[in-house]
Protein backbone atom coordinates (compact mmCIF):
# COMPACT_ATOMS: atom_id res chain seq x y z
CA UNK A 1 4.79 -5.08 -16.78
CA UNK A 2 2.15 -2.36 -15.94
CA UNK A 3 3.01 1.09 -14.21
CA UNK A 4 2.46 2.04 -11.46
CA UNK A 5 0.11 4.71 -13.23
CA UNK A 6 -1.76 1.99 -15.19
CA UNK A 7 -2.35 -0.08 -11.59
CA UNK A 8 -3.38 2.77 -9.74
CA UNK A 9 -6.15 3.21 -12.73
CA UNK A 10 -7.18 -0.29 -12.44
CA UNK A 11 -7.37 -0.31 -8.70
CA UNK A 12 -10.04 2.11 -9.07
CA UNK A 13 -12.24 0.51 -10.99
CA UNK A 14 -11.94 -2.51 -8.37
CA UNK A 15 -15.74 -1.58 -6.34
CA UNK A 16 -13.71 -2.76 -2.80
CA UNK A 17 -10.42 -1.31 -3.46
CA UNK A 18 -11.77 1.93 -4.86
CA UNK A 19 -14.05 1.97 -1.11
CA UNK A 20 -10.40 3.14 0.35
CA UNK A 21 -10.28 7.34 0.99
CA UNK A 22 -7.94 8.96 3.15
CA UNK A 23 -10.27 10.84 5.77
CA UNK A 24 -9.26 14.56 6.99
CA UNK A 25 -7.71 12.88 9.56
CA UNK A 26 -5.43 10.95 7.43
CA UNK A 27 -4.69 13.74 5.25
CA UNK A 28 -3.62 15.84 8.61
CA UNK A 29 -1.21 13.33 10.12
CA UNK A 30 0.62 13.23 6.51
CA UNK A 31 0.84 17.24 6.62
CA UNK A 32 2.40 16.91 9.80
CA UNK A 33 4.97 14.46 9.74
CA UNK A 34 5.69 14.92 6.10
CA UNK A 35 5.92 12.47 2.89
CA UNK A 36 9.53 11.22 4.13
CA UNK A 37 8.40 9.77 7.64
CA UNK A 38 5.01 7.84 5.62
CA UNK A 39 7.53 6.62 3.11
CA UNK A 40 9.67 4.81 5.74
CA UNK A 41 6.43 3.75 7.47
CA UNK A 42 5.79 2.41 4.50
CA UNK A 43 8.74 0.88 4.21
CA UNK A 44 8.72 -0.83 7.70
CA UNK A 45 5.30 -2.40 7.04
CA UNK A 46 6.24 -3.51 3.80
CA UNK A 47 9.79 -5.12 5.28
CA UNK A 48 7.38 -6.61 8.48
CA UNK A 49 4.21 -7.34 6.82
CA UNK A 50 5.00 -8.75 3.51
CA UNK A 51 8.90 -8.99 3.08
CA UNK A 52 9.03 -12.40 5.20
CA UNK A 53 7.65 -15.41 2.99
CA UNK A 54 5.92 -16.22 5.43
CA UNK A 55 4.17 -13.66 7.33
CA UNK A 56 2.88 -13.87 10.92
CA UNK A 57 -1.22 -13.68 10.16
CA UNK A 58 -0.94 -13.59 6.21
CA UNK A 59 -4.44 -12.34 5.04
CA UNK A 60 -4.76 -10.65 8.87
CA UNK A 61 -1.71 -8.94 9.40
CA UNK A 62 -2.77 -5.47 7.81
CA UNK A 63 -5.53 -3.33 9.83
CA UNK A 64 -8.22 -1.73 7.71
CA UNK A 65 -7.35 1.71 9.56
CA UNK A 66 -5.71 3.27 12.35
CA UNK A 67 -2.52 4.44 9.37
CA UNK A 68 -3.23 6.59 6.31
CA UNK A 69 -0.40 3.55 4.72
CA UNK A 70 -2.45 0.94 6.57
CA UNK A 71 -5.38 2.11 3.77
CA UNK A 72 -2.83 2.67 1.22
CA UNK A 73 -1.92 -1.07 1.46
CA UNK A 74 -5.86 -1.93 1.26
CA UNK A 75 -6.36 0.08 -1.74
CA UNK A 76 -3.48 -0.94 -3.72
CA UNK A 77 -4.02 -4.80 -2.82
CA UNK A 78 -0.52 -5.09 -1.32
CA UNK A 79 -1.95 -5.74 2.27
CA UNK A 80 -1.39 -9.61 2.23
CA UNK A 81 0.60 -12.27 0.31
CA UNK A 82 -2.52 -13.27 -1.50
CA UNK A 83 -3.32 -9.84 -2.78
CA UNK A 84 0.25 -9.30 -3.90
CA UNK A 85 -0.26 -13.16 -5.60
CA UNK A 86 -3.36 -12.42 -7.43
CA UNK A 87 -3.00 -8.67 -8.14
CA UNK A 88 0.17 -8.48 -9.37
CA UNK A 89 1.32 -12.36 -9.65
CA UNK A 90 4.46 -12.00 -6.59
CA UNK A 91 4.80 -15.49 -5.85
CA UNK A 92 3.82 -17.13 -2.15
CA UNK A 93 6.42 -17.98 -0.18
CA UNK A 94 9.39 -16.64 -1.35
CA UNK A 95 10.84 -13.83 0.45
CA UNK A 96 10.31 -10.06 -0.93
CA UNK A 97 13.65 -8.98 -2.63
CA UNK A 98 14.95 -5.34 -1.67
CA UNK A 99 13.66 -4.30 -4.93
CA UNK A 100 10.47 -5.79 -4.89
CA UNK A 101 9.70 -4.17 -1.64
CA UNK A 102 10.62 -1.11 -3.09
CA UNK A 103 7.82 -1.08 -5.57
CA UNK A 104 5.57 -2.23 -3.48
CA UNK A 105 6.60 1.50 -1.48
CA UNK A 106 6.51 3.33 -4.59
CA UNK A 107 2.74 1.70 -5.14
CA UNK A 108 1.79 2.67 -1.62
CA UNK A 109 3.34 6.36 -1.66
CA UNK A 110 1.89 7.30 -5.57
CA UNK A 111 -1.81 6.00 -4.04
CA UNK A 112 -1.49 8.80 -1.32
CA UNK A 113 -0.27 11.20 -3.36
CA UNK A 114 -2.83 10.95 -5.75
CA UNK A 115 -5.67 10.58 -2.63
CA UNK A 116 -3.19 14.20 -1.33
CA UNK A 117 -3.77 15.73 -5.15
CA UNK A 118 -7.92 14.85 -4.96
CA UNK A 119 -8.13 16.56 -1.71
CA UNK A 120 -6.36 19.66 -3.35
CA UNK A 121 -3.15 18.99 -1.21
C-alpha cells in the first residue's frame, strides 16, 4: 500500500495529471474560506461523486474547473470510478466505505497543500 506521499510523487510524473495547477484564483478562495470548509467540500464530493457504486455520470460527473477540489480530484485521479479502479485498484461497483472515502479526502487535501506550499502559501 503506497502513501499518500509516494502517490502524490507518481501523479506528477503522469504528463495529464501533472497539467492540474491551482490558479491565483484557486489559491484565493482557499485563503478565504480556510482548509476546514475545502476539506468538507471535499468530503461532500467525495460522499456524492464517488461514494455511491454507482454514480450518476461516472467518467462525467467531475468538472475540470469551477472548484480548486474539482482540480484536486483531476490531479489525483480520484474524479471517476475508473480512475479510482485503475489508479489505485478501488473496485467498480461497490459502494465507498467511510474509510475509503476518507483517504480519498486525505489524497485530495495533501494535493492542495502541496499546490498551497509551491505557491509559497
Amino acid at each position: 500500500m503506497q502513501t499518500i506521499e509516494q502517490a502524490l510523487d507518481k501523479l506528477e510524473r503522469s504528463k495529464f495529471r501533472s497539467g492540474f495547477q491551482l490558479t491565483k484564483k484557486d489559491l484565493e478562495y482557499i485563503e478565504t474560506k480556510g482548509m476546514d470548509v475545502m476539506r468538507r467540500h471535499a468530503g461532500d464530493f467525495v460522499r456524492i461523486k464517488l461514494a455511491p457504486a454507482f454514480p450518476v455520470n461516472d467518467g462525467k460527473q467531475t468538472p475540470m474547473r469551477g472548484h480548486p477540489v474539482f482540480k484536486a480530484m483531476h490531479a489525483t485521479a480520484c474524479c471517476c470510478r475508473g480512475c479510482l479502479n485503475k489508479w489505485y485498484r478501488v473496485p467498480l461497483h461497490k459502494e465507498l466505505s467511510p474509510s475509503a472515502q476518507e483517504k480519498i479526502v486525505n489524497l485530495l487535501m495533501a494535493w492542495i497543500e502541496r499546490q498551497m506550499k509551491k505557491a509559497g502559501i
